[in-house]
Protein backbone atom coordinates (compact mmCIF):
# COMPACT_ATOMS: atom_id res chain seq x y z
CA UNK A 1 -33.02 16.44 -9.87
CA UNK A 2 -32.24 17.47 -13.59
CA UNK A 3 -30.39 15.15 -15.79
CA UNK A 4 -26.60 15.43 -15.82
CA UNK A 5 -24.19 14.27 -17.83
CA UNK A 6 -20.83 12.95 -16.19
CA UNK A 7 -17.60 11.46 -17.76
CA UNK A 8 -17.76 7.01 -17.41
CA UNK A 9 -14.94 6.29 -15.94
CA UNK A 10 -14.04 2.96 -13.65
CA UNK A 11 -12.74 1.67 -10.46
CA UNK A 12 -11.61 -1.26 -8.85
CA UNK A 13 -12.26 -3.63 -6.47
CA UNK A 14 -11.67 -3.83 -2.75
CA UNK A 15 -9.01 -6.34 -3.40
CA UNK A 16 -7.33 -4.54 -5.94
CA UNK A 17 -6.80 -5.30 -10.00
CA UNK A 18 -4.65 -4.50 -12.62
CA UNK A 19 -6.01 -1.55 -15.06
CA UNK A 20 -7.87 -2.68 -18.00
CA UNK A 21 -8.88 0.92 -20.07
CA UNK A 22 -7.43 4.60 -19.37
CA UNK A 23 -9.62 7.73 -19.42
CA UNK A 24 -9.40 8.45 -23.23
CA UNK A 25 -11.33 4.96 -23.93
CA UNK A 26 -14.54 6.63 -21.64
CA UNK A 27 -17.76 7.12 -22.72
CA UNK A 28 -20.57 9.58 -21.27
CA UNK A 29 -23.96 8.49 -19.43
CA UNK A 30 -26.81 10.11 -18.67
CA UNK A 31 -28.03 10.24 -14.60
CA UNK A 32 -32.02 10.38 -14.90
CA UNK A 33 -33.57 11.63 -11.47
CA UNK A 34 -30.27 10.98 -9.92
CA UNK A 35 -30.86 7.23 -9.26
CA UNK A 36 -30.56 5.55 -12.49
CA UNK A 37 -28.96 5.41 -15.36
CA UNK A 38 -31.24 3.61 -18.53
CA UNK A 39 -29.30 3.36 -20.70
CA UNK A 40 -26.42 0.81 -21.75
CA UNK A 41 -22.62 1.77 -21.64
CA UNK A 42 -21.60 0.11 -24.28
CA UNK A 43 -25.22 0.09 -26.66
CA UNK A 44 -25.81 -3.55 -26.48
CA UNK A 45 -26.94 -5.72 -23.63
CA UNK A 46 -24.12 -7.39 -21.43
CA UNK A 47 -23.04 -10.99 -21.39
CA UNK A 48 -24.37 -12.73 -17.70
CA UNK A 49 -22.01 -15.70 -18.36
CA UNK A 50 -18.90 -13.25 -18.44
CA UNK A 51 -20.21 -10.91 -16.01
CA UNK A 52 -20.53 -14.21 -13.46
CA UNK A 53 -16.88 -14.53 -14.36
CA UNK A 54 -16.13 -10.61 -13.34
CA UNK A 55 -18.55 -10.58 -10.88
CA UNK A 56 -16.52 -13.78 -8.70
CA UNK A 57 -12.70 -12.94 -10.21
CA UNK A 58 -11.18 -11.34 -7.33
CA UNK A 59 -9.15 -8.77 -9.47
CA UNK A 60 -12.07 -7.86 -11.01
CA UNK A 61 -15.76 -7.46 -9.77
CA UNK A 62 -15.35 -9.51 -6.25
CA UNK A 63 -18.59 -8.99 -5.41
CA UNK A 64 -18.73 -11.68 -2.58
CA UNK A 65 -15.99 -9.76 -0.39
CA UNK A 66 -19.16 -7.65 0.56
CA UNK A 67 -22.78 -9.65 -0.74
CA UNK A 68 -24.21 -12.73 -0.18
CA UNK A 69 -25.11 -13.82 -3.77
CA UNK A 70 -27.56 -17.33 -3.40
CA UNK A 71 -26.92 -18.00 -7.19
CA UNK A 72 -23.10 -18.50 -6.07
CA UNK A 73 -23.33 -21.17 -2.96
CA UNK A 74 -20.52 -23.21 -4.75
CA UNK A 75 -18.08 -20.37 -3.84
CA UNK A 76 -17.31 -19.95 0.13
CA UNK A 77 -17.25 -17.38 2.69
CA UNK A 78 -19.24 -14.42 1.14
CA UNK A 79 -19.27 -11.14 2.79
CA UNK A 80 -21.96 -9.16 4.64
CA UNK A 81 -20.85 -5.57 4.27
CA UNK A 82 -24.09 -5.00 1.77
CA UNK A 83 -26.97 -6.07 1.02
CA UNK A 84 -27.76 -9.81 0.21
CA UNK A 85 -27.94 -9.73 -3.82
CA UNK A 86 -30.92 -12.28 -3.81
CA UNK A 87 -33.77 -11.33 -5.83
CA UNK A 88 -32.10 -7.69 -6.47
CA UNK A 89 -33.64 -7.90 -9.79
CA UNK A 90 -37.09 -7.58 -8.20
CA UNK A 91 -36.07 -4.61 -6.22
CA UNK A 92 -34.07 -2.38 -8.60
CA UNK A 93 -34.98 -1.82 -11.96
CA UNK A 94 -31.89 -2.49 -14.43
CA UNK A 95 -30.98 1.85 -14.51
CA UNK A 96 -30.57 1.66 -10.56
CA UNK A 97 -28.07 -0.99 -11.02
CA UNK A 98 -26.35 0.43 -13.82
CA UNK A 99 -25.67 3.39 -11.44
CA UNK A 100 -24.65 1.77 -8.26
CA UNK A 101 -22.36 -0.19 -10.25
CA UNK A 102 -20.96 2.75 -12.21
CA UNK A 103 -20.57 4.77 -9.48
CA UNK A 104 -23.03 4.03 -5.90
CA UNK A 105 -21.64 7.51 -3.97
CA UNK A 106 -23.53 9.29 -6.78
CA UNK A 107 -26.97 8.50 -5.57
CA UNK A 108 -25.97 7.31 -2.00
CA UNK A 109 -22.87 9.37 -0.70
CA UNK A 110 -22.28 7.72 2.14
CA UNK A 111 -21.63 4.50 0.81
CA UNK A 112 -18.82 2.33 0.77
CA UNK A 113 -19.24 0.61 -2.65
CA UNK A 114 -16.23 1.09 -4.85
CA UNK A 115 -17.32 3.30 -7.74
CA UNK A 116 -16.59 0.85 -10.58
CA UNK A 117 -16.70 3.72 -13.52
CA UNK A 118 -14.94 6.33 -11.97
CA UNK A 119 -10.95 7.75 -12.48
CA UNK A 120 -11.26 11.09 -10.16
CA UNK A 121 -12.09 12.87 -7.40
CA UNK A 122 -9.97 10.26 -4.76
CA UNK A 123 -7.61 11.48 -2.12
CA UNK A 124 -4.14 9.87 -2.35
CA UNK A 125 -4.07 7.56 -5.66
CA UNK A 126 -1.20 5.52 -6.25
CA UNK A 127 0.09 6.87 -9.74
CA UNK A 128 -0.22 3.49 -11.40
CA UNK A 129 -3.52 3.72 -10.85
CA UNK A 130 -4.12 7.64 -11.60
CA UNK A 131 -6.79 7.90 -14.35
CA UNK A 132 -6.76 4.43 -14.84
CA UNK A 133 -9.54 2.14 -14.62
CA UNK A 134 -10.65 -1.73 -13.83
CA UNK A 135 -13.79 -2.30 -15.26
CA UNK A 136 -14.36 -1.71 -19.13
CA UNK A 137 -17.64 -0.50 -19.82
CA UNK A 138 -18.35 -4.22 -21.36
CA UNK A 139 -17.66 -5.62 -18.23
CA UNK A 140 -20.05 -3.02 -16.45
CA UNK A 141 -22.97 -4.62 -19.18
CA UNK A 142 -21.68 -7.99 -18.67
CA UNK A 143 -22.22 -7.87 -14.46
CA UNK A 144 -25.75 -5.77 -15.11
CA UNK A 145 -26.77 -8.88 -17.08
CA UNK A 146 -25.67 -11.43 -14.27
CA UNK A 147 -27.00 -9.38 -11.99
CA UNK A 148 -30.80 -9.16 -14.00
CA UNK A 149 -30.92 -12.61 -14.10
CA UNK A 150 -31.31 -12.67 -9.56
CA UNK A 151 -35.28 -12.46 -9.90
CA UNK A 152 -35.99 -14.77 -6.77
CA UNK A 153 -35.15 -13.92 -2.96
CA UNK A 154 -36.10 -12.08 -0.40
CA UNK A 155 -32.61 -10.30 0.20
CA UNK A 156 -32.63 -11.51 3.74
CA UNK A 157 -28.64 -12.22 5.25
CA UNK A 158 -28.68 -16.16 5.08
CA UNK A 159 -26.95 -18.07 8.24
CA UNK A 160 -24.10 -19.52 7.54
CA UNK A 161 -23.19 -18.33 3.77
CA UNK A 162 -20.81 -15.33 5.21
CA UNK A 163 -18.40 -16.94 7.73
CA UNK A 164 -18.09 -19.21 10.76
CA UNK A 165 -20.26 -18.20 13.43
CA UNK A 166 -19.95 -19.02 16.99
CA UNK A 167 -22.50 -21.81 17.85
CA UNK A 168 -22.22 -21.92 21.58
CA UNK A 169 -23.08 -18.22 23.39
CA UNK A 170 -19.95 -15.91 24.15
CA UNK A 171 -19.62 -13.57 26.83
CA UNK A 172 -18.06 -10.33 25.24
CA UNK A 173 -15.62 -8.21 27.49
CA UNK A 174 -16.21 -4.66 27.12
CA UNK A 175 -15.05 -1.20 28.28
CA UNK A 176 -16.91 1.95 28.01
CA UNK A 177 -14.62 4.51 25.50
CA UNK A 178 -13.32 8.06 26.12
CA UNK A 179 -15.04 10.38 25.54
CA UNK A 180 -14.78 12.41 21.91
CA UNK A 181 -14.87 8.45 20.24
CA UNK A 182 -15.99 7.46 17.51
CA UNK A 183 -17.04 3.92 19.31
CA UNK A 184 -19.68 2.79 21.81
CA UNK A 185 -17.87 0.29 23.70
CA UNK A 186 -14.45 -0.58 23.67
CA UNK A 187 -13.72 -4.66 22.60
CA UNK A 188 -10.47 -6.73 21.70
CA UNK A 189 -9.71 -8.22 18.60
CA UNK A 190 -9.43 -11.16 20.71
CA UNK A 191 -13.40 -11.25 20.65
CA UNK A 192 -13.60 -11.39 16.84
CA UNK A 193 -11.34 -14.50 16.57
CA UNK A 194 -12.71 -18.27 16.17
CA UNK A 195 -12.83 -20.62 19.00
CA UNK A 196 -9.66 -22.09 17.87
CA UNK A 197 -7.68 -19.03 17.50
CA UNK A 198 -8.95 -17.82 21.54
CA UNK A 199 -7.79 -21.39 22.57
CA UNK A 200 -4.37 -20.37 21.36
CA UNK A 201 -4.02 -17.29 22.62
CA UNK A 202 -5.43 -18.66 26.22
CA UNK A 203 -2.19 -21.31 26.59
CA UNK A 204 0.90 -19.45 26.49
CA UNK A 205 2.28 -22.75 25.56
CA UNK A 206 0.43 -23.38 22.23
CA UNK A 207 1.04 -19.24 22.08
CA UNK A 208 4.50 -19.33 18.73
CA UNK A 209 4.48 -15.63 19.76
CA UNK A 210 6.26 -16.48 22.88
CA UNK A 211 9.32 -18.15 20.93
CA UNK A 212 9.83 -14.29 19.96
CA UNK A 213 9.28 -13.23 23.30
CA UNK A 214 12.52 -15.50 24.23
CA UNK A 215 14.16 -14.09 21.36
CA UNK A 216 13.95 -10.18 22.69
CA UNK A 217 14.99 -12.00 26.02
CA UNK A 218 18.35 -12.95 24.52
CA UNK A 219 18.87 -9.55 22.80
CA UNK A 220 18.14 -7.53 26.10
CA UNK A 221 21.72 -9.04 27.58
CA UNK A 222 23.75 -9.11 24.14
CA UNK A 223 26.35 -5.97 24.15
CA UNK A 224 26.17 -4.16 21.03
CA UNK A 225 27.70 -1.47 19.31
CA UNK A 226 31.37 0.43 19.65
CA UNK A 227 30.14 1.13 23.23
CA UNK A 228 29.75 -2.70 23.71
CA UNK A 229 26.55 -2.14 25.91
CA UNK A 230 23.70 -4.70 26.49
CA UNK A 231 20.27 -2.93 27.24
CA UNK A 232 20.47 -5.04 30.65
CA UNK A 233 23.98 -2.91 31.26
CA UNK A 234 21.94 0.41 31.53
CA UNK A 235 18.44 -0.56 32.68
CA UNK A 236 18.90 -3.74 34.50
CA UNK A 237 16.83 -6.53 34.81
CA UNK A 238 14.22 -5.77 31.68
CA UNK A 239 10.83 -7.70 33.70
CA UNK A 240 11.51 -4.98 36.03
CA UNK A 241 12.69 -1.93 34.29
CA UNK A 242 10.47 -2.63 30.78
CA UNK A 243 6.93 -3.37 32.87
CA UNK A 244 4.63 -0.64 32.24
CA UNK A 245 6.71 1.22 29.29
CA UNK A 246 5.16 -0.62 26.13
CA UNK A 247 1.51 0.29 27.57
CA UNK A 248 2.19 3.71 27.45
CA UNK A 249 3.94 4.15 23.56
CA UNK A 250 3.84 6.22 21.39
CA UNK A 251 5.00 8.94 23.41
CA UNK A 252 6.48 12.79 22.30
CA UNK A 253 10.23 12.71 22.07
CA UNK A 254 11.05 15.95 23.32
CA UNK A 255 14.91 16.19 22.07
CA UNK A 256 13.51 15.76 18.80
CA UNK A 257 10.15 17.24 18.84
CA UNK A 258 8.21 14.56 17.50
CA UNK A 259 6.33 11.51 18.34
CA UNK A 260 7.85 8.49 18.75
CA UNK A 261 6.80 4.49 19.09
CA UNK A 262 8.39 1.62 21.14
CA UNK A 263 10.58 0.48 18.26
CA UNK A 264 11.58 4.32 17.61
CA UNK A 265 12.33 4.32 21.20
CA UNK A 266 14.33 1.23 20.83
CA UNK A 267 16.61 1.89 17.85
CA UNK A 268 17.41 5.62 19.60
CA UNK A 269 18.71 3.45 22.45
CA UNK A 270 20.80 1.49 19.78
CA UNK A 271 22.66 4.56 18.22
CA UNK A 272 22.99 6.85 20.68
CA UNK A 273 23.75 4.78 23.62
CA UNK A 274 24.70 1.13 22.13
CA UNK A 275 26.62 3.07 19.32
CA UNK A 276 24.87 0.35 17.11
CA UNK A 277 23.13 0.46 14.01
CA UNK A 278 19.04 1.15 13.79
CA UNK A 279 17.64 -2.33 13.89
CA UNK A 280 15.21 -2.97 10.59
CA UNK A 281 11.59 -2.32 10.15
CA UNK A 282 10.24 -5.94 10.33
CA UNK A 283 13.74 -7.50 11.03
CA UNK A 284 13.51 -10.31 13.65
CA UNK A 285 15.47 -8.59 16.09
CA UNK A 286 13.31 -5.46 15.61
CA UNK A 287 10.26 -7.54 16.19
CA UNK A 288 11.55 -9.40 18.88
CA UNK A 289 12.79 -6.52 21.25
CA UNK A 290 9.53 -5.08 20.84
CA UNK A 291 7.81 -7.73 21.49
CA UNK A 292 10.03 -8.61 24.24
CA UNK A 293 9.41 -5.00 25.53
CA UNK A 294 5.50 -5.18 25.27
CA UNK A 295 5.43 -8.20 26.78
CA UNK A 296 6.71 -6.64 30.42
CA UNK A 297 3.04 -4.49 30.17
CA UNK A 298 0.78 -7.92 29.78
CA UNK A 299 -2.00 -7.60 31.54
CA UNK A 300 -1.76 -3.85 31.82
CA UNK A 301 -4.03 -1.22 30.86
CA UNK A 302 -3.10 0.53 27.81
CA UNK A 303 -2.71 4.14 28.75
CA UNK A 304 -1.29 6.62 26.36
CA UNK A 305 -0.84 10.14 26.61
CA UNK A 306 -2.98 12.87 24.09
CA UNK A 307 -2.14 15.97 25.60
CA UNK A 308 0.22 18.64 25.98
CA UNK A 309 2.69 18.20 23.02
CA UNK A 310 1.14 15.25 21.69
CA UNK A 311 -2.00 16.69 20.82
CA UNK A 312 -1.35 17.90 17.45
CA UNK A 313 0.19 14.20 16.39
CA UNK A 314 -3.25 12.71 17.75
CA UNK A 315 -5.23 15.20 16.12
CA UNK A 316 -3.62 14.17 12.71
CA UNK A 317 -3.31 10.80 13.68
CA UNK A 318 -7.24 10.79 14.12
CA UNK A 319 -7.89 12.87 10.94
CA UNK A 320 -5.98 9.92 8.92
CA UNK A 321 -8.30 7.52 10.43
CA UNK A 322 -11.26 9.28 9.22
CA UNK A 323 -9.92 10.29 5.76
CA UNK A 324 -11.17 8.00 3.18
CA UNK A 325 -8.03 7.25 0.49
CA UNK A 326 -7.07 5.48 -2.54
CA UNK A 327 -9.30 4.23 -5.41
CA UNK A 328 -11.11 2.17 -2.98
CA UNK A 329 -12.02 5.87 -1.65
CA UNK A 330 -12.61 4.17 2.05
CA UNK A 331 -11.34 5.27 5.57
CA UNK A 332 -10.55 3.08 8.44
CA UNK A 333 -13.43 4.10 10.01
CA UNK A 334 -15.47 2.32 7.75
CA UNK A 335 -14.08 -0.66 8.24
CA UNK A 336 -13.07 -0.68 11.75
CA UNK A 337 -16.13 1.63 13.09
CA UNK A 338 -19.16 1.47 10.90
CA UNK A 339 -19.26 -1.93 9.80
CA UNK A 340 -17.46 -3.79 13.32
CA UNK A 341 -18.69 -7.55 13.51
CA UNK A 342 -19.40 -7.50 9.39
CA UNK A 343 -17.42 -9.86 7.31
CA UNK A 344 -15.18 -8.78 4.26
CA UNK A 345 -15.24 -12.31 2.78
CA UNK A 346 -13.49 -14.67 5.21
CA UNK A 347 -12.62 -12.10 7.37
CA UNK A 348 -14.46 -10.77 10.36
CA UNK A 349 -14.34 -6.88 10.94
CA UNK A 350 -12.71 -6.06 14.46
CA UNK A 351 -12.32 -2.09 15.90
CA UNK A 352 -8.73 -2.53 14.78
CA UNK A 353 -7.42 -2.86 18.05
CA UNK A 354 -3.66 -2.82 18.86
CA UNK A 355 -3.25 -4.09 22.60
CA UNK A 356 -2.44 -7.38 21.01
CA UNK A 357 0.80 -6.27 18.57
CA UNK A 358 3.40 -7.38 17.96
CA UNK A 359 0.91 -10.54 17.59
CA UNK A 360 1.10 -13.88 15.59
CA UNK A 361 -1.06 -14.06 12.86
CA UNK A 362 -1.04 -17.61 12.00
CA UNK A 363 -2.65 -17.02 8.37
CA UNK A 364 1.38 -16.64 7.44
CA UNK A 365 2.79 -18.18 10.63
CA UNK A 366 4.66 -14.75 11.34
CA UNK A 367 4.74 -12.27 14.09
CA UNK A 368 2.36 -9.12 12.64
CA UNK A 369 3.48 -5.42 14.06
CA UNK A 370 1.42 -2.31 13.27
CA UNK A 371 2.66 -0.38 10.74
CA UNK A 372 3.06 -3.56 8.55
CA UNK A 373 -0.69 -4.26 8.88
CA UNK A 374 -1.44 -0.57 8.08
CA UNK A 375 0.89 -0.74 4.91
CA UNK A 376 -1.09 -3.97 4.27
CA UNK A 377 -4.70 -1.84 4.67
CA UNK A 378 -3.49 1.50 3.20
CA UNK A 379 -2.05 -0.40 -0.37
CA UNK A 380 -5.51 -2.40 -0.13
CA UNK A 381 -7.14 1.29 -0.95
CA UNK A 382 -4.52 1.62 -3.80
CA UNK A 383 -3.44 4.52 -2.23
CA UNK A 384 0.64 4.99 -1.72
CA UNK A 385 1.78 3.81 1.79
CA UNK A 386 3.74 6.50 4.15
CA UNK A 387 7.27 4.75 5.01
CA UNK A 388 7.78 2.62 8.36
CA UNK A 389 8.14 4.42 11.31
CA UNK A 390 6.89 7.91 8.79
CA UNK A 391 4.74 10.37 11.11
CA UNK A 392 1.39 9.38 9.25
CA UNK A 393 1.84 5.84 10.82
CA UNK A 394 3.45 7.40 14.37
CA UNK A 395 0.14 9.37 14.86
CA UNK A 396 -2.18 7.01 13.61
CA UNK A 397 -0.51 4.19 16.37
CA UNK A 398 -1.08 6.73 19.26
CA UNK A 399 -4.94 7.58 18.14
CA UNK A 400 -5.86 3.59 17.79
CA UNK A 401 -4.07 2.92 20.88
CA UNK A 402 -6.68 5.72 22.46
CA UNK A 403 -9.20 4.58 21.17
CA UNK A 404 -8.37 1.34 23.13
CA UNK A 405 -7.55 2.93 26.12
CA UNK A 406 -7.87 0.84 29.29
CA UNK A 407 -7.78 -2.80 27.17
CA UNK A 408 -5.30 -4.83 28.04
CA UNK A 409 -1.77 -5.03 26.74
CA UNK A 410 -1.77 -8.78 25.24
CA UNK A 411 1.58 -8.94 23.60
CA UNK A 412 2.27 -11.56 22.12
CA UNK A 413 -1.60 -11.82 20.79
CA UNK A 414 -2.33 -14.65 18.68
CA UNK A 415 -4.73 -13.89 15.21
């Protein structure tokens, strides 16, 4: 490959940063033979004490959400999404580096690096962070020079550094997936939890999801609205009436011509029939008819619906999954298909599953419902989040949930 010359710019991490240059502070490099690039950023050789600093900060470098790094044992829970950084000094010579820190896609496409020195070419930016960047050239040297100084090690994943492993043998229940997936078998997030967490879920009395459940209970026979109607007063007793429904969400809404989801569903119940006013995204009564609702299909097989008029909405719901976004520049996919059973950090990588949602997550002690985790993923990629209940999140819900077709419903799921 000739020698090109390409505009420095810089990214940020998979945890996010604030911006420390713009594009008009941005030098040029040189790519020789499309792997390396010789020659310093900056013209001087970097700092390893500072770039140890960059390389750990989590607003900065974060290396560790995806390497084990042996030179930093004191800090916990390192990730296993790349390569083990021991002894990378023996392996790459200090141009590679240079490169796969400035920007790794450019010799290896397919990767999932964030390209450190780069302000372009992304799909969906959040305009704060539009030709911005997080690393300054200086901190590029500064990280090279850490990095140069990891001479020893075979690069071999080391038990134990990346997260807590089962130690007795688990017996993994597993589907086969439709066909057209992106998957090879089909497995619960329930699988990628720790002991503890499975215990939790297992007792429905140890289960703080089902305090929620109670609360939808109470709402299903409270009249609301000008029309003073309970959702009992139209559809009975809701074990009965609701068993089955949640499995089968999102659905197409004919009258409307869209796609809908359970809490859609729900809140077009409220105003047109209750004469009541739409529930909030995230409120607690929200959360708890839902959950309430989901609950009825426990045990039951989730079975949505892709064709006819939905097809188009799963179509687009599947290209979103697939589209990488943001300055992070990754898809779901990569995350929640490529690099399954990997661990970002402290945090084990699951297919993304949604048989279990409305779950608790007991990281904040909260119930967790799915377009509030997908905000929480899409801002991760510093690209803008689509609203609540917005059609981006309405077709994304009805491809996950086929793509864990036949699972389970396990509302309320514990994670």
């Amino acid at each position: 490959m000739r020698d090109v010359i390409f505009p420095l710019v810089a990214f940020l991490t998979l945890v996010g940063a604030g911006v420390t240059a713009s594009a008009d502070e941005l030098a040029d490099f040189k790519i020789i033979g499309g792997n390396s690039i010789p020659e310093s950023l900056t013209g001087k050789p970097g700092n390893p004490a500072n770039g140890k600093d960059v390389a750990i900060n989590l607003k900065l470098g974060n290396c560790l959400s995806c390497h084990q790094i042996p030179a930093l044992r004191d800090q916990t829970q390192h990730g296993n999404l790349g390569p083990n950084l021991g002894g990378v000094a023996s392996r790459l010579s200090e141009g590679q580096m240079r490169l796969l820190l400035v920007d790794a896609g450019i010799a290896k496409p397919e990767s999932i690096m964030p390209a450190f020195y780069r302000n372009e070419g992304f799909h969906e930016v959040m305009p704060r962070f539009e030709g911005k960047t997080i690393l300054t050239a200086a901190q590029i040297e500064d990280v090279l020079a850490f990095l140069m100084t990891m001479k020893t090690g075979d690069g071999k994943m080391i038990d134990g550094l990346s997260g807590n492993e089962e130690t007795e043998p688990l017996t993994v229940i597993s589907l086969r997936p439709n066909k057209g997936s992106d998957l090879t078998k089909v497995v619960s997030g329930y699988w990628f939890q720790d002991r503890r967490t499975r215990e939790i879920f297992d007792d429905d009395f140890q289960n703080p999801g089902f305090f929620v459940v109670e609360d939808g209970e109470a709402l299903w026979t409270q009249a609301e609205g000008k029309a003073g109607k309970s959702c009992s007063d139209c559809h009975g007793d809701g074990e009965a009436a609701m068993k089955g429904v949640g499995a089968r969400y999102p659905v197409f809404h004919e009258p409307s011509g869209k796609l809908i989801n359970l809490e859609q569903r729900i809140n077009l119940c409220r105003t047109e029939n209750q004469q009541a006013e739409p529930w909030n995204w995230g409120s607690n009564e929200l959360v708890g008819m839902t959950t309430y609702i989901r609950y009825q299909s426990r045990g039951m097989p989730v079975n949505v619906s892709i064709e006819g008029p939905a097809r188009p909405f799963f179509e687009k719901g599947r290209d979103y999954f697939f589209q990488r976004r943001g300055q992070i520049n990754m898809s779901c996919d990569q995350c929640h298909g490529q690099y399954v059973g990997k661990w970002l950090r402290g945090h084990k990588l699951s297919q993304a599953q949604t048989a279990s949602y409305p779950h608790y997550g007991l990281y904040f002690s909260k119930m967790d419902w799915t377009h509030q985790i997908f905000n929480h993923c899409v801002e991760k990629m510093r690209s803008p989040p689509p609203e609540y209940g917005a059609e981006e999140y309405v077709n994304l819900e009805l491809f996950m949930a086929w793509r864990g077709m036949g699972l389970p419903v396990e509302t309320p799921g514990v994670r």
